[in-house]
PDB file of N, CA and C in Angstrom:
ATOM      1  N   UNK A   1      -7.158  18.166   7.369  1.00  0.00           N
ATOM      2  CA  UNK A   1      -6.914  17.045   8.260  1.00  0.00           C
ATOM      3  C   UNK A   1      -5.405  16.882   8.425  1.00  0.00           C
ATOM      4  N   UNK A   2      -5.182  15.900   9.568  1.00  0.00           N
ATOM      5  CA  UNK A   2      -3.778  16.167   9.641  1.00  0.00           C
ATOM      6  C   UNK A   2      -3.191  15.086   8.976  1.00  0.00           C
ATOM      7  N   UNK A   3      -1.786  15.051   8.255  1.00  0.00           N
ATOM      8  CA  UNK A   3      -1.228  14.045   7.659  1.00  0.00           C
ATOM      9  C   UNK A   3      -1.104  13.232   8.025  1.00  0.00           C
ATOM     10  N   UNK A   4      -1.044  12.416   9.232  1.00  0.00           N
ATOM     11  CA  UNK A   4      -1.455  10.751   9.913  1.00  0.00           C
ATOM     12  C   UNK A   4      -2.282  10.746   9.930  1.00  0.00           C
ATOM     13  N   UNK A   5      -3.536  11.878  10.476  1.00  0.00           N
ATOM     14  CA  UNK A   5      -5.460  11.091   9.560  1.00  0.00           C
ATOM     15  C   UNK A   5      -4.731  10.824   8.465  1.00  0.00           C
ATOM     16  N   UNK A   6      -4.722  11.415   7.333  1.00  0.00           N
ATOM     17  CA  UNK A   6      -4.864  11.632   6.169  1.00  0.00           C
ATOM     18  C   UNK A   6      -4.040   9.965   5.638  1.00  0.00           C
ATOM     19  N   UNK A   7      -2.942   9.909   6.037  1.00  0.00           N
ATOM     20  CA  UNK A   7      -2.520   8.440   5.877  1.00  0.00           C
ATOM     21  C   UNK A   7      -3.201   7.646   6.532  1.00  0.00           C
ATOM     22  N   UNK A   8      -3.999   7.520   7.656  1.00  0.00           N
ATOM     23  CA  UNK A   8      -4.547   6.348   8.024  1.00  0.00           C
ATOM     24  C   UNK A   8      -6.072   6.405   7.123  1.00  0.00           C
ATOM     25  N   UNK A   9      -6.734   7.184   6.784  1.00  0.00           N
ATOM     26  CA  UNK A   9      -7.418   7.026   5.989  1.00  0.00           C
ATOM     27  C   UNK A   9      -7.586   6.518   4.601  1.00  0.00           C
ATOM     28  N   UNK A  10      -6.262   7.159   3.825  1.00  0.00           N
ATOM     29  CA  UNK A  10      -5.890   6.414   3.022  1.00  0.00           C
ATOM     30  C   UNK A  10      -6.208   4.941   2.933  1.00  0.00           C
ATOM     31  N   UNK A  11      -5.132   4.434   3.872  1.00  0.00           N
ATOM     32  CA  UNK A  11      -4.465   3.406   3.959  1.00  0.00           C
ATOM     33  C   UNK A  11      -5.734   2.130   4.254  1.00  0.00           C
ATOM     34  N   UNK A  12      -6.980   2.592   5.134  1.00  0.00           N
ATOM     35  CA  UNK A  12      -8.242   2.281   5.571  1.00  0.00           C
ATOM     36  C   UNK A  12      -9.086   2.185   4.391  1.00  0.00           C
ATOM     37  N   UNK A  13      -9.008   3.233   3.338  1.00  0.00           N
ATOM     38  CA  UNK A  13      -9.583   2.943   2.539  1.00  0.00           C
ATOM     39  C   UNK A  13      -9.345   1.882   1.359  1.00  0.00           C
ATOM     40  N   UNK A  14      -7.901   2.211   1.249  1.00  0.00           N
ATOM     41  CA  UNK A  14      -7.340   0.694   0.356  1.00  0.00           C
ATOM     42  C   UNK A  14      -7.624  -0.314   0.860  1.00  0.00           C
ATOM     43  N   UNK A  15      -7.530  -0.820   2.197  1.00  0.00           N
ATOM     44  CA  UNK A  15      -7.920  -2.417   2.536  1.00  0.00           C
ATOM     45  C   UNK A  15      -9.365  -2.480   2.274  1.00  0.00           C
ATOM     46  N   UNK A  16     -10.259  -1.523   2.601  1.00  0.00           N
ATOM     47  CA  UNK A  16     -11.950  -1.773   2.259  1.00  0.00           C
ATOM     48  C   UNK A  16     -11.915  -1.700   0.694  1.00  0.00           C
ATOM     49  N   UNK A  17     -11.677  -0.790   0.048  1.00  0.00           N
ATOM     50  CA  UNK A  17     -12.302  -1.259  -1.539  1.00  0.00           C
ATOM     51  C   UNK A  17     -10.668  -1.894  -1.948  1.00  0.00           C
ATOM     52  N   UNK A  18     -11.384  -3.259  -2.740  1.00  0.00           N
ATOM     53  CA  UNK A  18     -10.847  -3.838  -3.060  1.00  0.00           C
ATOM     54  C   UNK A  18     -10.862  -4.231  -4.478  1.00  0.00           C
ATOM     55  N   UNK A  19     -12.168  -3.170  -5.103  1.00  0.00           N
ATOM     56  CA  UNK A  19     -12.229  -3.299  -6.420  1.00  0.00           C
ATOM     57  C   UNK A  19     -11.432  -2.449  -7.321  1.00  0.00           C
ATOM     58  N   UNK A  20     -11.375  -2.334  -8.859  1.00  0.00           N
ATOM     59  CA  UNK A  20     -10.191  -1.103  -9.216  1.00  0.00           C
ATOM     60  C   UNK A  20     -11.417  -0.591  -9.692  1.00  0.00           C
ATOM     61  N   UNK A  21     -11.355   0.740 -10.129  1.00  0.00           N
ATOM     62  CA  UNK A  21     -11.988   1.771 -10.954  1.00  0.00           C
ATOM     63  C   UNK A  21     -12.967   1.124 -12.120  1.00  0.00           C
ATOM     64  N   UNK A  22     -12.259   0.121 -12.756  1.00  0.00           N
ATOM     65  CA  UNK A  22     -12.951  -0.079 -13.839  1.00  0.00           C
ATOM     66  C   UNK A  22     -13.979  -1.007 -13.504  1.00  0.00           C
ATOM     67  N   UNK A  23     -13.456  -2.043 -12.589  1.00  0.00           N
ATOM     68  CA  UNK A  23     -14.595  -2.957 -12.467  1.00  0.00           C
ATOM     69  C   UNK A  23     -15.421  -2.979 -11.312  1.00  0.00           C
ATOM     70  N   UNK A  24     -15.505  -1.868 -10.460  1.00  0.00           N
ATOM     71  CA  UNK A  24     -16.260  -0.594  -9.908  1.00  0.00           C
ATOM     72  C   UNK A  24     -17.571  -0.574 -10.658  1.00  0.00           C
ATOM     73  N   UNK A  25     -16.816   0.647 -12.042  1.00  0.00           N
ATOM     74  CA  UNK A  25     -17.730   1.438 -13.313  1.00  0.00           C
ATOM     75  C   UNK A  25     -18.103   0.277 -13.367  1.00  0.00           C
ATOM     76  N   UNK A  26     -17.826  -0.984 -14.057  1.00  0.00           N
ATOM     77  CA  UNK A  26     -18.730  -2.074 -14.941  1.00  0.00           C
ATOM     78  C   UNK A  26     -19.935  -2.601 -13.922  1.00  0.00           C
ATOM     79  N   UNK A  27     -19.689  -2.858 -12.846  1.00  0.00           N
ATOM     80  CA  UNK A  27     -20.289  -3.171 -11.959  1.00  0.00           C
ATOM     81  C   UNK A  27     -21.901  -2.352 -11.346  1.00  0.00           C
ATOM     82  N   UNK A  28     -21.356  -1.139 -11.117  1.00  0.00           N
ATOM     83  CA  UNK A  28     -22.247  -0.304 -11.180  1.00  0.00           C
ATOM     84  C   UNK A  28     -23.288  -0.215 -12.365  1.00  0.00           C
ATOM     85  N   UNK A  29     -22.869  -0.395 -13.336  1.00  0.00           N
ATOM     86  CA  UNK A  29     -23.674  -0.196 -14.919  1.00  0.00           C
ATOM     87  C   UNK A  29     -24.708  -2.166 -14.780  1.00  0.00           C
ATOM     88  N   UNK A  30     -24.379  -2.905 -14.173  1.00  0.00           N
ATOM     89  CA  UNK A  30     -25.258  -3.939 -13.854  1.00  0.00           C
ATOM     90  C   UNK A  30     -26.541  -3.636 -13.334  1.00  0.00           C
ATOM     91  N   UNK A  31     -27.603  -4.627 -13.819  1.00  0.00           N
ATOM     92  CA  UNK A  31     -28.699  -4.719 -13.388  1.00  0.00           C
ATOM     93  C   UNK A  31     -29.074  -4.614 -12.076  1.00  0.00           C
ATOM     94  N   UNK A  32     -27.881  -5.756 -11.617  1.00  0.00           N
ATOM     95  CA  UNK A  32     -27.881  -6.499 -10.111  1.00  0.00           C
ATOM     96  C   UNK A  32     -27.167  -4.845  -8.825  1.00  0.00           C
ATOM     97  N   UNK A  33     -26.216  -4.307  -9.469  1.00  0.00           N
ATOM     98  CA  UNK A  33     -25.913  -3.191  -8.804  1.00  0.00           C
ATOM     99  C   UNK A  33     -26.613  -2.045  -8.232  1.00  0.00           C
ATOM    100  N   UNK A  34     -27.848  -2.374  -9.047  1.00  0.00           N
ATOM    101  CA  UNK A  34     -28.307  -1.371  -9.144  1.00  0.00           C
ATOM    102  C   UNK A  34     -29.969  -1.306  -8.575  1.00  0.00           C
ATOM    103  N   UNK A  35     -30.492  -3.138  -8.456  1.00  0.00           N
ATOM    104  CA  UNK A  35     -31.727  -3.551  -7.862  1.00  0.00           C
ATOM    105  C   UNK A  35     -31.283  -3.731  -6.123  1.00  0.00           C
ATOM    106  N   UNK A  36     -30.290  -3.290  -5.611  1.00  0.00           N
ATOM    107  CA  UNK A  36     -29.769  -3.389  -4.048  1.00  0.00           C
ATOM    108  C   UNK A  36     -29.770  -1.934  -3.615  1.00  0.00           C
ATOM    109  N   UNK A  37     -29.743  -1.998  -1.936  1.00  0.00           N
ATOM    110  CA  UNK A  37     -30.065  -0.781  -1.553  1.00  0.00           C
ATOM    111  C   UNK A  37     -30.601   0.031  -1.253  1.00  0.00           C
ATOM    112  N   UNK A  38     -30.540   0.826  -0.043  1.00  0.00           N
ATOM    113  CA  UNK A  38     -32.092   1.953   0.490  1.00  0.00           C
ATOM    114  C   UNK A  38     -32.138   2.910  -0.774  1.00  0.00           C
ATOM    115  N   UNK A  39     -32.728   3.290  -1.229  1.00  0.00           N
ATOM    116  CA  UNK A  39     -33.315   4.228  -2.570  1.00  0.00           C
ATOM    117  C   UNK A  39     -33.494   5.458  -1.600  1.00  0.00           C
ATOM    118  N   UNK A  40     -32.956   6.938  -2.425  1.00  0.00           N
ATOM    119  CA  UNK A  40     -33.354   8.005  -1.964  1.00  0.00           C
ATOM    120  C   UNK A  40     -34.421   8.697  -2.839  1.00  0.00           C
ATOM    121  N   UNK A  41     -34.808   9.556  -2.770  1.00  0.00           N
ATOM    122  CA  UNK A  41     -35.848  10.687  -3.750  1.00  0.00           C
ATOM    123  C   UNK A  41     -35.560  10.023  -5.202  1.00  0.00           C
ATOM    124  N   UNK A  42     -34.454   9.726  -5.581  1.00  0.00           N
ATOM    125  CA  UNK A  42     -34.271  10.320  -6.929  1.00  0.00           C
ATOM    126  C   UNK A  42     -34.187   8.500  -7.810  1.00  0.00           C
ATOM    127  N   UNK A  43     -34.300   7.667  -6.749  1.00  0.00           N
ATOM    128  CA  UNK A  43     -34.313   6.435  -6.865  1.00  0.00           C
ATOM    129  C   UNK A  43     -33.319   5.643  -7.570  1.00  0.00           C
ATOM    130  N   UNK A  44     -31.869   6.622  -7.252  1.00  0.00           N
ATOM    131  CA  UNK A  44     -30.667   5.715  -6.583  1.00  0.00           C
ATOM    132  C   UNK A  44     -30.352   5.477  -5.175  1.00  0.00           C
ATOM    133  N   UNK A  45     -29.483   4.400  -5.045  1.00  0.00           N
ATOM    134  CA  UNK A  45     -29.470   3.554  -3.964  1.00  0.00           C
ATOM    135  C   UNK A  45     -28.619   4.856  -3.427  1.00  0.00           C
ATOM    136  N   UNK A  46     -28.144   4.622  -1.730  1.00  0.00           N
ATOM    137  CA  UNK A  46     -26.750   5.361  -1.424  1.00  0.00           C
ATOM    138  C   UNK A  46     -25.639   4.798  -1.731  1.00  0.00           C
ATOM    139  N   UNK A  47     -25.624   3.550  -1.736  1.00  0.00           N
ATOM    140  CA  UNK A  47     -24.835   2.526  -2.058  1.00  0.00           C
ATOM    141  C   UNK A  47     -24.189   2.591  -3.494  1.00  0.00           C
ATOM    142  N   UNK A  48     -24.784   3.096  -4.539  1.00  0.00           N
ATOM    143  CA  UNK A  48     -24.839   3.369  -5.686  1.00  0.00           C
ATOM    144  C   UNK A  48     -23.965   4.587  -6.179  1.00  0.00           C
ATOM    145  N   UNK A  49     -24.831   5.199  -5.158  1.00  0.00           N
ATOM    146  CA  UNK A  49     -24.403   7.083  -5.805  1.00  0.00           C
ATOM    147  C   UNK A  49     -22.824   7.029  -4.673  1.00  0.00           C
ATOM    148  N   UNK A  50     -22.335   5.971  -3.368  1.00  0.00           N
ATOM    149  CA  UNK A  50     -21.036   6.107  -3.278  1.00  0.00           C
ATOM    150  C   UNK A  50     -20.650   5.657  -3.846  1.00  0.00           C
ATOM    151  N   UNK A  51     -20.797   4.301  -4.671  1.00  0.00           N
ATOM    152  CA  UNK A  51     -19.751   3.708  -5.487  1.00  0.00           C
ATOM    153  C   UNK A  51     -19.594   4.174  -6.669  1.00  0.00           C
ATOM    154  N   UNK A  52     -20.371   5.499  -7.345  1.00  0.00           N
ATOM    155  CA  UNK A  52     -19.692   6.545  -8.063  1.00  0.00           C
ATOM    156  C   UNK A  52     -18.637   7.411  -7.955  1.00  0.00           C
ATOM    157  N   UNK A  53     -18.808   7.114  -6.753  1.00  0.00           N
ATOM    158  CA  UNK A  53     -17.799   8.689  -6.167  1.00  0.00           C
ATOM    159  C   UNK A  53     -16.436   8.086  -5.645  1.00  0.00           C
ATOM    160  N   UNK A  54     -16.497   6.679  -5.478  1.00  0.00           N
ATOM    161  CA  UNK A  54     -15.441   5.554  -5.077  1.00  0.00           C
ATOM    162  C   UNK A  54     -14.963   5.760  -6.381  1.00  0.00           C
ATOM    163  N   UNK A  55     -15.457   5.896  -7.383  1.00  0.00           N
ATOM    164  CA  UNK A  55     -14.604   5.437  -8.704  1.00  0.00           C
ATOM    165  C   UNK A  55     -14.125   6.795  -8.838  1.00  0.00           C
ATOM    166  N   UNK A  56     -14.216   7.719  -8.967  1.00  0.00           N
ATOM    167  CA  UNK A  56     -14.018   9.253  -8.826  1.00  0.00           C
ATOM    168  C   UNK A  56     -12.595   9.222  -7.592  1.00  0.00           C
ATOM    169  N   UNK A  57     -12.854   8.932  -6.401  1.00  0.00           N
ATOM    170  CA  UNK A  57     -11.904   8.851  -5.457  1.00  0.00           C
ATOM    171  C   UNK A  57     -10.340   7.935  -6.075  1.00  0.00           C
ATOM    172  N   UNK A  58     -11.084   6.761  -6.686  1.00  0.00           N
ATOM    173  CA  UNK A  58      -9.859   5.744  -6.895  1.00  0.00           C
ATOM    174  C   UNK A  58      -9.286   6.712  -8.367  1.00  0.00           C
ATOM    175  N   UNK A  59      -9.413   7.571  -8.775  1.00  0.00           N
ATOM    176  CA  UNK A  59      -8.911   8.097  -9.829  1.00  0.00           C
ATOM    177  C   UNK A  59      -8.340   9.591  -9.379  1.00  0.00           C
ATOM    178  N   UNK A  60      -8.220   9.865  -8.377  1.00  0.00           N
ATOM    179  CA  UNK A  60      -7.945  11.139  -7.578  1.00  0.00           C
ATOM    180  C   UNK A  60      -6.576  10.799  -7.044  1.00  0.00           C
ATOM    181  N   UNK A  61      -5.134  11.929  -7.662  1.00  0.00           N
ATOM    182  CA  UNK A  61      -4.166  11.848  -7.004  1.00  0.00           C
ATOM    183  C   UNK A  61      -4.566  11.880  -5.351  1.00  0.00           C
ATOM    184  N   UNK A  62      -3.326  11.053  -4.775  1.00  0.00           N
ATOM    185  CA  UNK A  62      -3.834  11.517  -3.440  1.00  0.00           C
ATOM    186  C   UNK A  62      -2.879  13.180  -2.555  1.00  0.00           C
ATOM    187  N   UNK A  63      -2.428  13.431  -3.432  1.00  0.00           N
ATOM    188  CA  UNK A  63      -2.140  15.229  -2.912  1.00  0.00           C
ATOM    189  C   UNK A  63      -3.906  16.017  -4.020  1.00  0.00           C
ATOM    190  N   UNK A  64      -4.155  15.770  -4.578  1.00  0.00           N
ATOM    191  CA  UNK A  64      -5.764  16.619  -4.634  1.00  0.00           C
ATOM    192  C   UNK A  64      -6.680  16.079  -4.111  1.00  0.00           C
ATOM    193  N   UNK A  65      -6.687  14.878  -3.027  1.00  0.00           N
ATOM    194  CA  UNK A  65      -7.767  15.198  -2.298  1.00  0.00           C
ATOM    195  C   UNK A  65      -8.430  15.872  -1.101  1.00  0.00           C
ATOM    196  N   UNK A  66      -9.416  16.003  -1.002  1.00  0.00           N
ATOM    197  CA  UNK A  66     -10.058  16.762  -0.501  1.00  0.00           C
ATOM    198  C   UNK A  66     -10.451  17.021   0.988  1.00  0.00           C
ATOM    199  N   UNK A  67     -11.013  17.326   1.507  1.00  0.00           N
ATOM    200  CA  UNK A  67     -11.374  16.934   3.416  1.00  0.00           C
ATOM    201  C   UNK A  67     -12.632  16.270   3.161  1.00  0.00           C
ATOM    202  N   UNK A  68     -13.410  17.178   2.486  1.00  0.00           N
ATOM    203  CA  UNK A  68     -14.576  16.211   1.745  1.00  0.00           C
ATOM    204  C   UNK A  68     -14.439  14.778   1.388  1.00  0.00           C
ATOM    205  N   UNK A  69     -13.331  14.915   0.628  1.00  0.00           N
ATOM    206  CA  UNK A  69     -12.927  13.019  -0.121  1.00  0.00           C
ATOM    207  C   UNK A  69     -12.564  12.746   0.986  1.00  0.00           C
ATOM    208  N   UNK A  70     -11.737  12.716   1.936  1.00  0.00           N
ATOM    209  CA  UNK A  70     -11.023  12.012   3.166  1.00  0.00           C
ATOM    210  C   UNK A  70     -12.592  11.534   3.919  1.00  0.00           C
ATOM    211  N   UNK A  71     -13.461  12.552   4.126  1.00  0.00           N
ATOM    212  CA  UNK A  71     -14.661  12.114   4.467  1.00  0.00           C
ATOM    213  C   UNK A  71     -15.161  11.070   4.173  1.00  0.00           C
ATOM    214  N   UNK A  72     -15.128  10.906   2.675  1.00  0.00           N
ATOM    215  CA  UNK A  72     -16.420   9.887   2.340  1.00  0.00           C
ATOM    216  C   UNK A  72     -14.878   8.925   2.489  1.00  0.00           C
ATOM    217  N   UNK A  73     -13.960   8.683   2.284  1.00  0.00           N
ATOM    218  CA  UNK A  73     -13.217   7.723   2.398  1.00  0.00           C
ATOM    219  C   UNK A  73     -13.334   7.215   3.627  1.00  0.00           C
ATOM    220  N   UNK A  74     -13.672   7.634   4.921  1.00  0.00           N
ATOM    221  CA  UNK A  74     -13.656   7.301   6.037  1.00  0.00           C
ATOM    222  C   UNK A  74     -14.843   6.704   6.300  1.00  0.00           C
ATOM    223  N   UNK A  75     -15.985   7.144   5.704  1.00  0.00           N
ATOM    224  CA  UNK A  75     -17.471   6.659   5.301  1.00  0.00           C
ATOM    225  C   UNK A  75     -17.929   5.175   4.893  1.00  0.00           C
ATOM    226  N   UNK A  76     -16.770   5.476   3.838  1.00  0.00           N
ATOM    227  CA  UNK A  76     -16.974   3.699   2.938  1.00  0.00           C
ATOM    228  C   UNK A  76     -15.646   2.838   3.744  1.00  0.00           C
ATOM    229  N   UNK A  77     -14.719   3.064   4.397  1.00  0.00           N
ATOM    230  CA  UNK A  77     -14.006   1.915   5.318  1.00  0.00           C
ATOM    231  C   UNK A  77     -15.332   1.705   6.698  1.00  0.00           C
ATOM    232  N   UNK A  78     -15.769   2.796   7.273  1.00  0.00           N
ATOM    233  CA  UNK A  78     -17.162   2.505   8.152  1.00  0.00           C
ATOM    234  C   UNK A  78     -18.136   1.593   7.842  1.00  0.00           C
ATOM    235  N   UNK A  79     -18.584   1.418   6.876  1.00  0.00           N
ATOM    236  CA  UNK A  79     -19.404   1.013   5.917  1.00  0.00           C
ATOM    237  C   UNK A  79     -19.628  -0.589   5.532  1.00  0.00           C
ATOM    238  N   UNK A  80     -17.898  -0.435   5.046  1.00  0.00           N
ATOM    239  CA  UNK A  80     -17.304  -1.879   4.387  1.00  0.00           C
ATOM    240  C   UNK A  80     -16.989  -2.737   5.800  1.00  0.00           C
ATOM    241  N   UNK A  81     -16.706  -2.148   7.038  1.00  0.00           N
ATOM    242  CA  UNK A  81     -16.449  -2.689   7.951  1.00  0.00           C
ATOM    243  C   UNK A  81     -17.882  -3.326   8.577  1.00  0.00           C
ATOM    244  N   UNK A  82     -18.582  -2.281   8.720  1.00  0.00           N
ATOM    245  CA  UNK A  82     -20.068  -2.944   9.247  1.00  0.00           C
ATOM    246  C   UNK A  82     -20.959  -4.051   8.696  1.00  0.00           C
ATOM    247  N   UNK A  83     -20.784  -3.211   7.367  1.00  0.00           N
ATOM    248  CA  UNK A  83     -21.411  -4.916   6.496  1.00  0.00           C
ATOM    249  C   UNK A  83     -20.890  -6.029   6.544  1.00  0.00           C
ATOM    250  N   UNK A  84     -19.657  -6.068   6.264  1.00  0.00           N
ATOM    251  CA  UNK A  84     -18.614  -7.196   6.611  1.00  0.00           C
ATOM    252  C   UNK A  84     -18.907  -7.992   8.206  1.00  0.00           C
ATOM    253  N   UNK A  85     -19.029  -7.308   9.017  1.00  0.00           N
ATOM    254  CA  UNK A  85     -19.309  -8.446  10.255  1.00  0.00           C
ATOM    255  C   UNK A  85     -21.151  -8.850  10.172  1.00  0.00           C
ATOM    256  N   UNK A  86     -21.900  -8.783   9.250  1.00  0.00           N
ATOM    257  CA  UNK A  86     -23.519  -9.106   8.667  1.00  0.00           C
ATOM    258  C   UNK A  86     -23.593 -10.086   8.081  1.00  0.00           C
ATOM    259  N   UNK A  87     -22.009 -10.856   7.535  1.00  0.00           N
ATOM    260  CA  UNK A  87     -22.488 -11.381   6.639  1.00  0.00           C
ATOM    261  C   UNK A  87     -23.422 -13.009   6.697  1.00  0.00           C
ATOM    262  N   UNK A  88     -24.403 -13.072   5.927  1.00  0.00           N
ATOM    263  CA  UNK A  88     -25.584 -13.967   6.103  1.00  0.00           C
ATOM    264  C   UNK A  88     -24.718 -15.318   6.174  1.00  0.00           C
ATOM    265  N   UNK A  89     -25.779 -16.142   7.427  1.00  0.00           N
ATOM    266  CA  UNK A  89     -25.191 -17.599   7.493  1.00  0.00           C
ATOM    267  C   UNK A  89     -25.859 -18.381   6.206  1.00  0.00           C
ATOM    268  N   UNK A  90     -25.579 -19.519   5.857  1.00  0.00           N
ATOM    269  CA  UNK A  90     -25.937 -20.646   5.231  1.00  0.00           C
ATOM    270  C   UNK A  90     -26.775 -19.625   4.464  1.00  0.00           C
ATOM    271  N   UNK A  91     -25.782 -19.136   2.947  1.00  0.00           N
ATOM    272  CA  UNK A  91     -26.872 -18.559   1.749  1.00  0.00           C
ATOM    273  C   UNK A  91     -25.697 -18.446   1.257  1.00  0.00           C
ATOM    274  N   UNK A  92     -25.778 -18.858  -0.200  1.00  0.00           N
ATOM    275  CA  UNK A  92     -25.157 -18.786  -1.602  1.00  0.00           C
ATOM    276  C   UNK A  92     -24.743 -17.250  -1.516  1.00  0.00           C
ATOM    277  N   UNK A  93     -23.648 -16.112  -1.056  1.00  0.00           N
ATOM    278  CA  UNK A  93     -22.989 -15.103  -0.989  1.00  0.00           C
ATOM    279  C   UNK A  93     -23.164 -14.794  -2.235  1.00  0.00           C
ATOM    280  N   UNK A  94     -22.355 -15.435  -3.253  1.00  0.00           N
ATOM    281  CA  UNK A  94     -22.341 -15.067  -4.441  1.00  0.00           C
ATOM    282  C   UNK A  94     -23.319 -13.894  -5.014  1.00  0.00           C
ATOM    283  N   UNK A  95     -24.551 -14.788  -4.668  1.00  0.00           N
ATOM    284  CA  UNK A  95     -25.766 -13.739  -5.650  1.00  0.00           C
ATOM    285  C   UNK A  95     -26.348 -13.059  -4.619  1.00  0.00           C
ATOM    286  N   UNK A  96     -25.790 -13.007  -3.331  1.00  0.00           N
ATOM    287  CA  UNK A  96     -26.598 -12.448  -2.445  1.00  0.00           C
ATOM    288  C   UNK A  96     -26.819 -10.782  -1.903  1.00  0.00           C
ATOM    289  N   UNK A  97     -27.542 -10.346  -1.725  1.00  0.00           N
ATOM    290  CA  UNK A  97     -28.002  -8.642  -1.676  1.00  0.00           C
ATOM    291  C   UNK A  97     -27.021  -8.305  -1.031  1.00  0.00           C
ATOM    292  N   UNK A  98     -26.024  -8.898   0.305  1.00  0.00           N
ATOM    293  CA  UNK A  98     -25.438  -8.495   1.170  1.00  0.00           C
ATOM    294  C   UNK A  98     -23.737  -7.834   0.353  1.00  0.00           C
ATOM    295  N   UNK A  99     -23.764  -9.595  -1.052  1.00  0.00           N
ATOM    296  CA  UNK A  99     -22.227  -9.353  -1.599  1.00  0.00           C
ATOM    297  C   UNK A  99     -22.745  -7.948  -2.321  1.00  0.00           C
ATOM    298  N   UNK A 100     -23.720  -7.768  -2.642  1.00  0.00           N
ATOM    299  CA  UNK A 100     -24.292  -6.881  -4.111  1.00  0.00           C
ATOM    300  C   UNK A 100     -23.872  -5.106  -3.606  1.00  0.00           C
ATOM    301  N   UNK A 101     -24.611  -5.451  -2.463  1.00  0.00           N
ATOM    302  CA  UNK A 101     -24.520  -4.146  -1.903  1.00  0.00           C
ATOM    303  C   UNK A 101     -23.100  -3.642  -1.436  1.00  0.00           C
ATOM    304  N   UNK A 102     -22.174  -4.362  -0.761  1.00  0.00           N
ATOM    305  CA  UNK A 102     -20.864  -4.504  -0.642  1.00  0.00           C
ATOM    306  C   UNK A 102     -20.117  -3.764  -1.752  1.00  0.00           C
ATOM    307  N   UNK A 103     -20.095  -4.603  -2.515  1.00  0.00           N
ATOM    308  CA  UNK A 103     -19.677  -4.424  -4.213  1.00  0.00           C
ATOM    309  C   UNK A 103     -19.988  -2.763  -4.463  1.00  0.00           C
ATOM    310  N   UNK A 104     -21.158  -2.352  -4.358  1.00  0.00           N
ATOM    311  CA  UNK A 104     -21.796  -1.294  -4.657  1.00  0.00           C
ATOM    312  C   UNK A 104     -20.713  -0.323  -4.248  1.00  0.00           C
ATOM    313  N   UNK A 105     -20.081  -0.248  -2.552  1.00  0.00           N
ATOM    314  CA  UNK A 105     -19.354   0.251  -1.904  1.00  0.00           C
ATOM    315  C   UNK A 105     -17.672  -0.038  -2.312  1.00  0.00           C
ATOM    316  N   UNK A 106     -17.665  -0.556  -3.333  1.00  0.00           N
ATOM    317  CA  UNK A 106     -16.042  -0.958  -3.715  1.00  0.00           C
ATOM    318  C   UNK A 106     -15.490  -2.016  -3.399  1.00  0.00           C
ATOM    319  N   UNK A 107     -16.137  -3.006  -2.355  1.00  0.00           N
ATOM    320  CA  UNK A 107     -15.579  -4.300  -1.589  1.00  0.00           C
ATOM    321  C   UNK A 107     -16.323  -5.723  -2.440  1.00  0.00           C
ATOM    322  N   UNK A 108     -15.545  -6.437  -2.920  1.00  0.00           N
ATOM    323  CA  UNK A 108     -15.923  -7.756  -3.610  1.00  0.00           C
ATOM    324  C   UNK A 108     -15.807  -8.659  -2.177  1.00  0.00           C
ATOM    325  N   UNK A 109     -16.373  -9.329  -1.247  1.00  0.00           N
ATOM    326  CA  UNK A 109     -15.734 -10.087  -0.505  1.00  0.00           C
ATOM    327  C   UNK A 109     -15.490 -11.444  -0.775  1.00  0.00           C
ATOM    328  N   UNK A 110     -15.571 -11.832  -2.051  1.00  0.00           N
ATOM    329  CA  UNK A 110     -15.073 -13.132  -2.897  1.00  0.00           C
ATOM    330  C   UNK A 110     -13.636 -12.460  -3.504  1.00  0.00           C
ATOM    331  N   UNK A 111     -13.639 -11.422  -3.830  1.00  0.00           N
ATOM    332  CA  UNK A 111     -12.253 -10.971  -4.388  1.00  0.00           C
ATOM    333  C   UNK A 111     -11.381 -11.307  -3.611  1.00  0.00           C
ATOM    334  N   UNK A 112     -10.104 -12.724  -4.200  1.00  0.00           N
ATOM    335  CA  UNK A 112      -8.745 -13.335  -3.491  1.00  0.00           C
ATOM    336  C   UNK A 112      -7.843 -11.787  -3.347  1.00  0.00           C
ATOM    337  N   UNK A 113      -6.811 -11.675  -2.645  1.00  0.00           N
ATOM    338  CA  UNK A 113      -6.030 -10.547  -2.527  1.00  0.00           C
ATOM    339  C   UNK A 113      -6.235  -9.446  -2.410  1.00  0.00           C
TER     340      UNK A 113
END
């Protein structure tokens, strides 16, 4: 890809996940992380099996990544963007499938900053 994709992707992907690596991992390892989401064959979510690979990405210099990684980075700003304009009227966010699944994808949308 060319180095302005490659920076605007970046840069796309930092404003969508807004979680760090670790509280990503902790997150994912939840009950609640893990009862959200279309289920494939193997009966993880997609939502799930990216926000593995989000934590994998957020731990990836960015001179070794990949066209592949630039991919799914472009995937989960798509993603985080679409859900984000869904979000449910008049319902407690907090506990709700919409924040859960979000989260799943790297984006807290209660997370200040």
């Amino acid at each position: 890809m060319a180095d302005e994709d490659t920076g605007t992707i970046r840069r796309e992907f930092g404003e969508a996940v807004n979680m760090t690596a670790s509280e990503l991992e902790t997150w994912l390892d939840s009950e609640e992380s893990q009862a959200v989401g279309q289920k494939d064959g193997d009966g993880e979510s997609t939502g799930h099996a990216s926000g593995r690979r989000i934590v994998e990405l957020l731990r990836t210099k960015k001179d070794d990544l990949t066209d592949d990684d630039l991919a799914h980075m472009r995937t989960v700003h798509g993603y985080v963007q679409r859900h984000l304009a869904q979000e449910p009227a008049k319902q407690d966010v907090e506990t709700s499938r919409w924040r859960y699944s979000l989260m799943n994808w790297g984006h807290d949308p209660l997370k200040k900053g």
